[in-house]
PDB file of N, CA and C in Angstrom:
ATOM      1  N   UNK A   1     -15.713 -13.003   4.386  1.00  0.00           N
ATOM      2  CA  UNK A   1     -14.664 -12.971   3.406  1.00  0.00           C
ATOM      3  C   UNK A   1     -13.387 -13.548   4.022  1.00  0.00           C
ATOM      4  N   UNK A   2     -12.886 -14.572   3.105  1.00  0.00           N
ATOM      5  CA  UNK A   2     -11.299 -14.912   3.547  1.00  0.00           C
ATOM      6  C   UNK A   2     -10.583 -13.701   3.660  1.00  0.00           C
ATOM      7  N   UNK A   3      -9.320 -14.116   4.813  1.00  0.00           N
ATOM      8  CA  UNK A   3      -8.429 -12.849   4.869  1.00  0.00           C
ATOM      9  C   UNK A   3      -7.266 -12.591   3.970  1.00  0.00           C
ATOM     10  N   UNK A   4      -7.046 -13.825   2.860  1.00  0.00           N
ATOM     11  CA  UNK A   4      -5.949 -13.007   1.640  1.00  0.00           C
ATOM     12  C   UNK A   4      -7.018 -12.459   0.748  1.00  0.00           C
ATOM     13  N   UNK A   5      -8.428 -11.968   0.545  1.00  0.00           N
ATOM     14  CA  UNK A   5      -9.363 -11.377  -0.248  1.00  0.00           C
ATOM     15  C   UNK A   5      -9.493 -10.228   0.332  1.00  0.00           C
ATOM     16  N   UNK A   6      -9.367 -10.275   1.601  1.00  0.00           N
ATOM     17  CA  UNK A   6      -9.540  -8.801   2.083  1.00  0.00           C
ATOM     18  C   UNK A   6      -8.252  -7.807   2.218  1.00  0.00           C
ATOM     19  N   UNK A   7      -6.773  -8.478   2.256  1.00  0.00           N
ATOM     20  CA  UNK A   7      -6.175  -8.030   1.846  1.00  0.00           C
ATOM     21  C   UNK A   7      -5.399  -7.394   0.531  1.00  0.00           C
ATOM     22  N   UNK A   8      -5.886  -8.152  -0.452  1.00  0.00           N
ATOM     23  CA  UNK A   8      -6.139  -8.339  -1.914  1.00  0.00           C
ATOM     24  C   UNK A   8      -6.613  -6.886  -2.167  1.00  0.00           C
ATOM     25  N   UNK A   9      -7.837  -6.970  -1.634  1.00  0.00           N
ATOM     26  CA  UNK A   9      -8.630  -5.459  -1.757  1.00  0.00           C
ATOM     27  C   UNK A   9      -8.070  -4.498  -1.469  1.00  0.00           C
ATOM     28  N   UNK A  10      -7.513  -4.748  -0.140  1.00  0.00           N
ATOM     29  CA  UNK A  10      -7.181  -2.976   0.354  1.00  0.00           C
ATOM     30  C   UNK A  10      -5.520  -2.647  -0.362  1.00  0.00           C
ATOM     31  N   UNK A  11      -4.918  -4.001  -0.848  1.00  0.00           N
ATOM     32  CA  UNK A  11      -3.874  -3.718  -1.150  1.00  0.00           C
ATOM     33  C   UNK A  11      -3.813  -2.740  -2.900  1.00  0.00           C
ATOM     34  N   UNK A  12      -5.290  -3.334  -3.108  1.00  0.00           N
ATOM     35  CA  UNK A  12      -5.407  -2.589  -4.784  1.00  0.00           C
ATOM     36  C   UNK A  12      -6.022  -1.247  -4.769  1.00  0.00           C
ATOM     37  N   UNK A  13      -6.920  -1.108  -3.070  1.00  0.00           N
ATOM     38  CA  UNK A  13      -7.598   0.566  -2.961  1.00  0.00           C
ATOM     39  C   UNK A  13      -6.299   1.628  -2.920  1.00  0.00           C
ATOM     40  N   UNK A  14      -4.920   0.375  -1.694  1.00  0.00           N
ATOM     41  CA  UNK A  14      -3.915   1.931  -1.588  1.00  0.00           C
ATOM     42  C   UNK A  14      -2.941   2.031  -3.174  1.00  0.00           C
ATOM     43  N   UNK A  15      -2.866   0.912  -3.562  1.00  0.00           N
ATOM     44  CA  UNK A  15      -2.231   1.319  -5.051  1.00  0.00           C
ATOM     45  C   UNK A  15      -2.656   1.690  -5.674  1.00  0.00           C
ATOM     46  N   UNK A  16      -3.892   2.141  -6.050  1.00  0.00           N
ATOM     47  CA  UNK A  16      -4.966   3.037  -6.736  1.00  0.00           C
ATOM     48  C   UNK A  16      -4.706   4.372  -5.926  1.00  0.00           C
ATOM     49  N   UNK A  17      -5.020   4.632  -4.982  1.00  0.00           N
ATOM     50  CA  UNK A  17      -5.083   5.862  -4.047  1.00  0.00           C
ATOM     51  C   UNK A  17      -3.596   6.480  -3.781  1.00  0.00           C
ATOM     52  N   UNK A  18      -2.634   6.037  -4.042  1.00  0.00           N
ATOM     53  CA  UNK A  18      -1.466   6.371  -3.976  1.00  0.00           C
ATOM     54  C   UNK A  18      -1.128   7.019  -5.526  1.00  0.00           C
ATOM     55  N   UNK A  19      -1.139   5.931  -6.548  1.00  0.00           N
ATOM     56  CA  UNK A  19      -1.307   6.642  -7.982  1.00  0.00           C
ATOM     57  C   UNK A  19      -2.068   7.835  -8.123  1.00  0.00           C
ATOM     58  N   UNK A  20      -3.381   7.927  -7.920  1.00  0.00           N
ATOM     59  CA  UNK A  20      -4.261   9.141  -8.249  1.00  0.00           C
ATOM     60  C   UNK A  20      -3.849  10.443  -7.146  1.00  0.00           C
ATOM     61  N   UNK A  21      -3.248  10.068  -5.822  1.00  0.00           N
ATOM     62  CA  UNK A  21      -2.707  11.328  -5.512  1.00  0.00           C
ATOM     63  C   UNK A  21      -1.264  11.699  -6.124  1.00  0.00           C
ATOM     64  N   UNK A  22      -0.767  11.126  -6.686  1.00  0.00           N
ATOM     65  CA  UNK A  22       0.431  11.906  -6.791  1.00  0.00           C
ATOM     66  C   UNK A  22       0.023  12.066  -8.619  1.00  0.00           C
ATOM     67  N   UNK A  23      -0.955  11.860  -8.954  1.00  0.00           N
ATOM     68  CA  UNK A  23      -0.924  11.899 -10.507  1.00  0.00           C
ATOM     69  C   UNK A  23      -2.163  13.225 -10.585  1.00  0.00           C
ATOM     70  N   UNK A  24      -3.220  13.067  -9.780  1.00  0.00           N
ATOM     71  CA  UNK A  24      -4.337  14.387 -10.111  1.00  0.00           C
ATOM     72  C   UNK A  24      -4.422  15.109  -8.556  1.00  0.00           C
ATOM     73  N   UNK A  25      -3.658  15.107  -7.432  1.00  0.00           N
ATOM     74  CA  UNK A  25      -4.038  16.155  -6.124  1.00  0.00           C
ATOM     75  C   UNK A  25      -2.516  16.463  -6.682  1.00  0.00           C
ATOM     76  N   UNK A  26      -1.205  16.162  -6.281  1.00  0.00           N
ATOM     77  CA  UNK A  26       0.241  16.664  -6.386  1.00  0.00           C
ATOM     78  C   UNK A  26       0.664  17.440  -7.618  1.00  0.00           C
ATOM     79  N   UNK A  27       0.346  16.936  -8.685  1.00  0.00           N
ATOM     80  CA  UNK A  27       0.394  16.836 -10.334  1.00  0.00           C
ATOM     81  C   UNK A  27       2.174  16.855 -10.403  1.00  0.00           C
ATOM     82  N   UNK A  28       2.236  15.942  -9.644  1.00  0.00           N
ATOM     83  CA  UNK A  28       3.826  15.404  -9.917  1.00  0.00           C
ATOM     84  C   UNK A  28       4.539  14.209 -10.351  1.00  0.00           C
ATOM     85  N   UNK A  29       4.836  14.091 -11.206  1.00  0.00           N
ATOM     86  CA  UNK A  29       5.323  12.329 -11.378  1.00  0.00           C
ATOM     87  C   UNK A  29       6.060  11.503 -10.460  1.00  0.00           C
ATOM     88  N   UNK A  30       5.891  10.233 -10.433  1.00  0.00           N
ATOM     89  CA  UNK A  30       6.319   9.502  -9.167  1.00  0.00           C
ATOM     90  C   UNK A  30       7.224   8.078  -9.718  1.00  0.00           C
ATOM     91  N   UNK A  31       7.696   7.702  -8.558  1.00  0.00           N
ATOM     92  CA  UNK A  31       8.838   6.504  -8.548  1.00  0.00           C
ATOM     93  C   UNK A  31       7.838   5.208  -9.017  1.00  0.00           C
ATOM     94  N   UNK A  32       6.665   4.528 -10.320  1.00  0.00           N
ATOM     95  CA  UNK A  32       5.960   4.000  -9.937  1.00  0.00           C
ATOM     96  C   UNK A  32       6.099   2.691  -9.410  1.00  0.00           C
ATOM     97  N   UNK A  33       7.491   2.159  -9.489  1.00  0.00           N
ATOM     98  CA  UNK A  33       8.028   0.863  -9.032  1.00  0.00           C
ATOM     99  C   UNK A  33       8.040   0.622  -7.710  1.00  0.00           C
ATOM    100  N   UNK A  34       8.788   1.560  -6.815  1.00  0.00           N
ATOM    101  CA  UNK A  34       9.010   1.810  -5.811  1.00  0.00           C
ATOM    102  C   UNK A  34       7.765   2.239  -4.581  1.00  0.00           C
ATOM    103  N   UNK A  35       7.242   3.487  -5.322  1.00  0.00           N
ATOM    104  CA  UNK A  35       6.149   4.042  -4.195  1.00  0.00           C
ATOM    105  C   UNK A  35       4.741   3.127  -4.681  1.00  0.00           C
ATOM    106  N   UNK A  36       4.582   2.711  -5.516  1.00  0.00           N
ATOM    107  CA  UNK A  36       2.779   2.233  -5.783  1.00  0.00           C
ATOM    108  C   UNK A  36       3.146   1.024  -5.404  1.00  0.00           C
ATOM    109  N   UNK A  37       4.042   0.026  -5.795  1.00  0.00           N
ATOM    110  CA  UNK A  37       3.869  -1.111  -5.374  1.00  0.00           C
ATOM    111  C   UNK A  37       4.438  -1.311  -4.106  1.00  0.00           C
ATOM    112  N   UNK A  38       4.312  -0.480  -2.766  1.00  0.00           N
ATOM    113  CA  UNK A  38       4.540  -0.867  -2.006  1.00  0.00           C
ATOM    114  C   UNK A  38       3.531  -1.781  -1.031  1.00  0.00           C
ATOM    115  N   UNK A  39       2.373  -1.807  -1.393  1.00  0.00           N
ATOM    116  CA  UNK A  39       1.322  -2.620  -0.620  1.00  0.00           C
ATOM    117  C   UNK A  39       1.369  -3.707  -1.114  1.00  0.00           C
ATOM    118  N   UNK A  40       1.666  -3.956  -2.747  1.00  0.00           N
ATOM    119  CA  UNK A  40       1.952  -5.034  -3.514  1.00  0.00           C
ATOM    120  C   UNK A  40       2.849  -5.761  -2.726  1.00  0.00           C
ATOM    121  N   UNK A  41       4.026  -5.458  -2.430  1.00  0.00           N
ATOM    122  CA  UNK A  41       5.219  -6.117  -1.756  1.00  0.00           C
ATOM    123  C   UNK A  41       4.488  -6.545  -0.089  1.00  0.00           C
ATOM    124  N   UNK A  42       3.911  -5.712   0.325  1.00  0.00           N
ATOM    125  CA  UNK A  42       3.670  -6.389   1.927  1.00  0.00           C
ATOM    126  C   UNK A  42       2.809  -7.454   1.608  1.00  0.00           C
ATOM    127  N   UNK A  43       1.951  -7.002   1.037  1.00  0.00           N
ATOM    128  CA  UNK A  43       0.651  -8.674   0.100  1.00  0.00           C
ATOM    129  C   UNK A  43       1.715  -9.709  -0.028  1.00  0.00           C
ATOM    130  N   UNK A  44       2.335  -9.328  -0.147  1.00  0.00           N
ATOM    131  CA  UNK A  44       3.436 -10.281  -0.894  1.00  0.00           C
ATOM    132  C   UNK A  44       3.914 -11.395   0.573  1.00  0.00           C
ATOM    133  N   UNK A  45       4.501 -10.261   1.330  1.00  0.00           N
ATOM    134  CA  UNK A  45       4.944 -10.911   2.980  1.00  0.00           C
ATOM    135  C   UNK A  45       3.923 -11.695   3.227  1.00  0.00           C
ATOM    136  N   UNK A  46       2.990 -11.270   3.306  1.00  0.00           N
ATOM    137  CA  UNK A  46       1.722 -11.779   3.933  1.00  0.00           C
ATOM    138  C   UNK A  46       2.104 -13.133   3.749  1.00  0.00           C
ATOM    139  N   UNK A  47       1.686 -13.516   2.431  1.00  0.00           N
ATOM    140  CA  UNK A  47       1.888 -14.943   2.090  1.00  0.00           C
ATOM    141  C   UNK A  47       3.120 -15.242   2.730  1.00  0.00           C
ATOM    142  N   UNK A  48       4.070 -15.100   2.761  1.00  0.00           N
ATOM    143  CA  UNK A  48       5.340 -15.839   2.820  1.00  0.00           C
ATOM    144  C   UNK A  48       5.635 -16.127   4.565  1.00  0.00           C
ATOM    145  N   UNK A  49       5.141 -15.076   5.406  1.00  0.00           N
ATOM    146  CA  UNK A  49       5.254 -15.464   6.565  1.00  0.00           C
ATOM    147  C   UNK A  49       4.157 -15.804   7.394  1.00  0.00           C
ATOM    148  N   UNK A  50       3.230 -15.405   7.000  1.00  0.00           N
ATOM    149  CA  UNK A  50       1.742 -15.780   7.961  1.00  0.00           C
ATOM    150  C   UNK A  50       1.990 -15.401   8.974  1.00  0.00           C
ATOM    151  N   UNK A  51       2.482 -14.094   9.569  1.00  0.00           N
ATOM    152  CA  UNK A  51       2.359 -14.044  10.986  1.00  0.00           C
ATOM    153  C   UNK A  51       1.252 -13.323  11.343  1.00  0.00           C
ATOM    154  N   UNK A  52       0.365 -13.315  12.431  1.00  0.00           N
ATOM    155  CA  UNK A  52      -0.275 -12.648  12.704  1.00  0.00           C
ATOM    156  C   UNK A  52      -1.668 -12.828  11.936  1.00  0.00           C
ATOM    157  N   UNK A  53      -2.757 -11.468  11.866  1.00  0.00           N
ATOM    158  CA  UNK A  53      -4.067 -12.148  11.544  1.00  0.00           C
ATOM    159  C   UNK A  53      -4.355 -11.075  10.372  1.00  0.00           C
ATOM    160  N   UNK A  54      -5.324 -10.960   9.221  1.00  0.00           N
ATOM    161  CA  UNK A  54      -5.570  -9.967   8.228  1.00  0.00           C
ATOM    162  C   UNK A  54      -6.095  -8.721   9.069  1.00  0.00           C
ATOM    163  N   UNK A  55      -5.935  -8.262  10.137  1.00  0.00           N
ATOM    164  CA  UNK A  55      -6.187  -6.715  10.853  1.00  0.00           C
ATOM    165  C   UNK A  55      -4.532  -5.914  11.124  1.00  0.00           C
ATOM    166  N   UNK A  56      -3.810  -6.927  11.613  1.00  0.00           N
ATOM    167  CA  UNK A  56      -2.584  -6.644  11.879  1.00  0.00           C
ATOM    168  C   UNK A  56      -1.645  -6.416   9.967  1.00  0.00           C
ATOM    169  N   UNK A  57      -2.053  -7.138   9.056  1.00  0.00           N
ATOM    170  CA  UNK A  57      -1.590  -6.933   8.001  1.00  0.00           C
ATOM    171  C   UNK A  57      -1.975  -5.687   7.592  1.00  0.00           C
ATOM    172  N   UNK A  58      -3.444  -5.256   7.141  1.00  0.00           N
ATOM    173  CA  UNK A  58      -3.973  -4.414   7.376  1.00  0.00           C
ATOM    174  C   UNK A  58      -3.373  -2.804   7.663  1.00  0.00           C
ATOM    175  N   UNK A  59      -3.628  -2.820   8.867  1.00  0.00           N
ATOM    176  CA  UNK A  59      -2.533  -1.939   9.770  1.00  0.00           C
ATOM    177  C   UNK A  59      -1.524  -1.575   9.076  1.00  0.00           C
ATOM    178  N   UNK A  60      -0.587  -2.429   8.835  1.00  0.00           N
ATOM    179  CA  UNK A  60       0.607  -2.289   8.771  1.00  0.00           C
ATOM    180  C   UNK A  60       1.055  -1.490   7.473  1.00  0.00           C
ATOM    181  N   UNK A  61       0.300  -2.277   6.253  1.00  0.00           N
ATOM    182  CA  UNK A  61       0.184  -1.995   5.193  1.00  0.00           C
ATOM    183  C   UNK A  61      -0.506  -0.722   4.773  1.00  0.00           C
ATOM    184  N   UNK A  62      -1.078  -0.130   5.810  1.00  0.00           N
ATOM    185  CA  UNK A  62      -2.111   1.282   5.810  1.00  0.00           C
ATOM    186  C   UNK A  62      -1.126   2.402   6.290  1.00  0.00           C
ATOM    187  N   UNK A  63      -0.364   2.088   7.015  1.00  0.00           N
ATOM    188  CA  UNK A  63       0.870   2.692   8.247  1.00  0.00           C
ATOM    189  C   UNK A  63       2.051   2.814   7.016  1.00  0.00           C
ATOM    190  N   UNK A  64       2.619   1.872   6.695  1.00  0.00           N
ATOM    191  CA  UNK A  64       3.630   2.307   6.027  1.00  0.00           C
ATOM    192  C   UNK A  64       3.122   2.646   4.540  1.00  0.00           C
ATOM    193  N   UNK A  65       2.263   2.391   3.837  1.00  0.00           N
ATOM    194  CA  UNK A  65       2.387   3.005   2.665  1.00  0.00           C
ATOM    195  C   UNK A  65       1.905   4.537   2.991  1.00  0.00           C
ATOM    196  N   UNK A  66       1.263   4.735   3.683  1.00  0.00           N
ATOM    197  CA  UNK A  66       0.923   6.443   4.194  1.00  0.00           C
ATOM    198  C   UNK A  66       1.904   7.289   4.580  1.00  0.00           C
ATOM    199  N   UNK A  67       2.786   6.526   5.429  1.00  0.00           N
ATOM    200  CA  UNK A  67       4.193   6.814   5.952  1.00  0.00           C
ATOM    201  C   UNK A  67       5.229   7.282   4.120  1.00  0.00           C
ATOM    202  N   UNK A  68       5.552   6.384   3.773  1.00  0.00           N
ATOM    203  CA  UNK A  68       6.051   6.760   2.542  1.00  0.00           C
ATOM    204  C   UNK A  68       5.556   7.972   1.550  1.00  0.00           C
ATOM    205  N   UNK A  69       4.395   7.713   1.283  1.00  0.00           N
ATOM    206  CA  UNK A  69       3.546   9.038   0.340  1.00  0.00           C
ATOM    207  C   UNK A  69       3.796  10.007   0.910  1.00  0.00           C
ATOM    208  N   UNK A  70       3.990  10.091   2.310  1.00  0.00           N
ATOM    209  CA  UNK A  70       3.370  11.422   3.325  1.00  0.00           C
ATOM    210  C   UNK A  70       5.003  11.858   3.152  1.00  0.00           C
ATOM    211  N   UNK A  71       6.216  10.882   3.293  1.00  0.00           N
ATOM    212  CA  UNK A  71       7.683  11.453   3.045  1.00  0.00           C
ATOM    213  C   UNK A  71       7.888  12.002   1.487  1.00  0.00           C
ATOM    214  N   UNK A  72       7.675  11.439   0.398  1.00  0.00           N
ATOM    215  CA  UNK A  72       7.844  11.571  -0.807  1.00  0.00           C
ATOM    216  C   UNK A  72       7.168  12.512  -1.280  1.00  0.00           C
ATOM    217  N   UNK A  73       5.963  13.111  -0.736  1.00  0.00           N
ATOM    218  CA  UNK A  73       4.898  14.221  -1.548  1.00  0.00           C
ATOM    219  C   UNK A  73       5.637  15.391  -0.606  1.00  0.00           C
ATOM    220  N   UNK A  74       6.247  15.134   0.472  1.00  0.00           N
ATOM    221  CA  UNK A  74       6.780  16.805   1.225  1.00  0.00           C
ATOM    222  C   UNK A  74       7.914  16.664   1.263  1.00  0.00           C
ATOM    223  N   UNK A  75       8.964  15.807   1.364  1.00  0.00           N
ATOM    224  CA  UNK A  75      10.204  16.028   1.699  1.00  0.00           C
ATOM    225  C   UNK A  75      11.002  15.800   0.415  1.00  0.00           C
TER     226      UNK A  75
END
């Protein structure tokens, strides 16, 4: 698989997986602009800077959208 397809993917598993926890585990309503499309927006980098390889995007995009949910569902 090319690596903007594999990012493609995981970028639509955490915006799916981010929605369904804060909509059926939290049962709290959420920022959906802000917190779901945040993998949307790094997909987004991806293209625009090419640095690095689809593992390091990956990563990153796994790291901070977890990072965010994990601030917004407790703090």
């Amino acid at each position: 698989m090319k690596e903007p397809v594999k990012l493609a993917i995981v970028t639509a598993v955490l915006m799916m997986a981010v929605t369904i926890f804060f909509k059926n585990i939290m049962h709290e309503p959420q920022d959906v602009v802000s917190l779901s499309s945040i993998p949307f927006y790094l997909y987004v980098g991806y293209f625009i800077w090419k640095c690095g390889g689809a593992k390091l995007w990956i990563g990153i995009t796994l790291f901070i959208t977890l990072a965010m949910t994990i601030l917004y569902a407790f703090f």
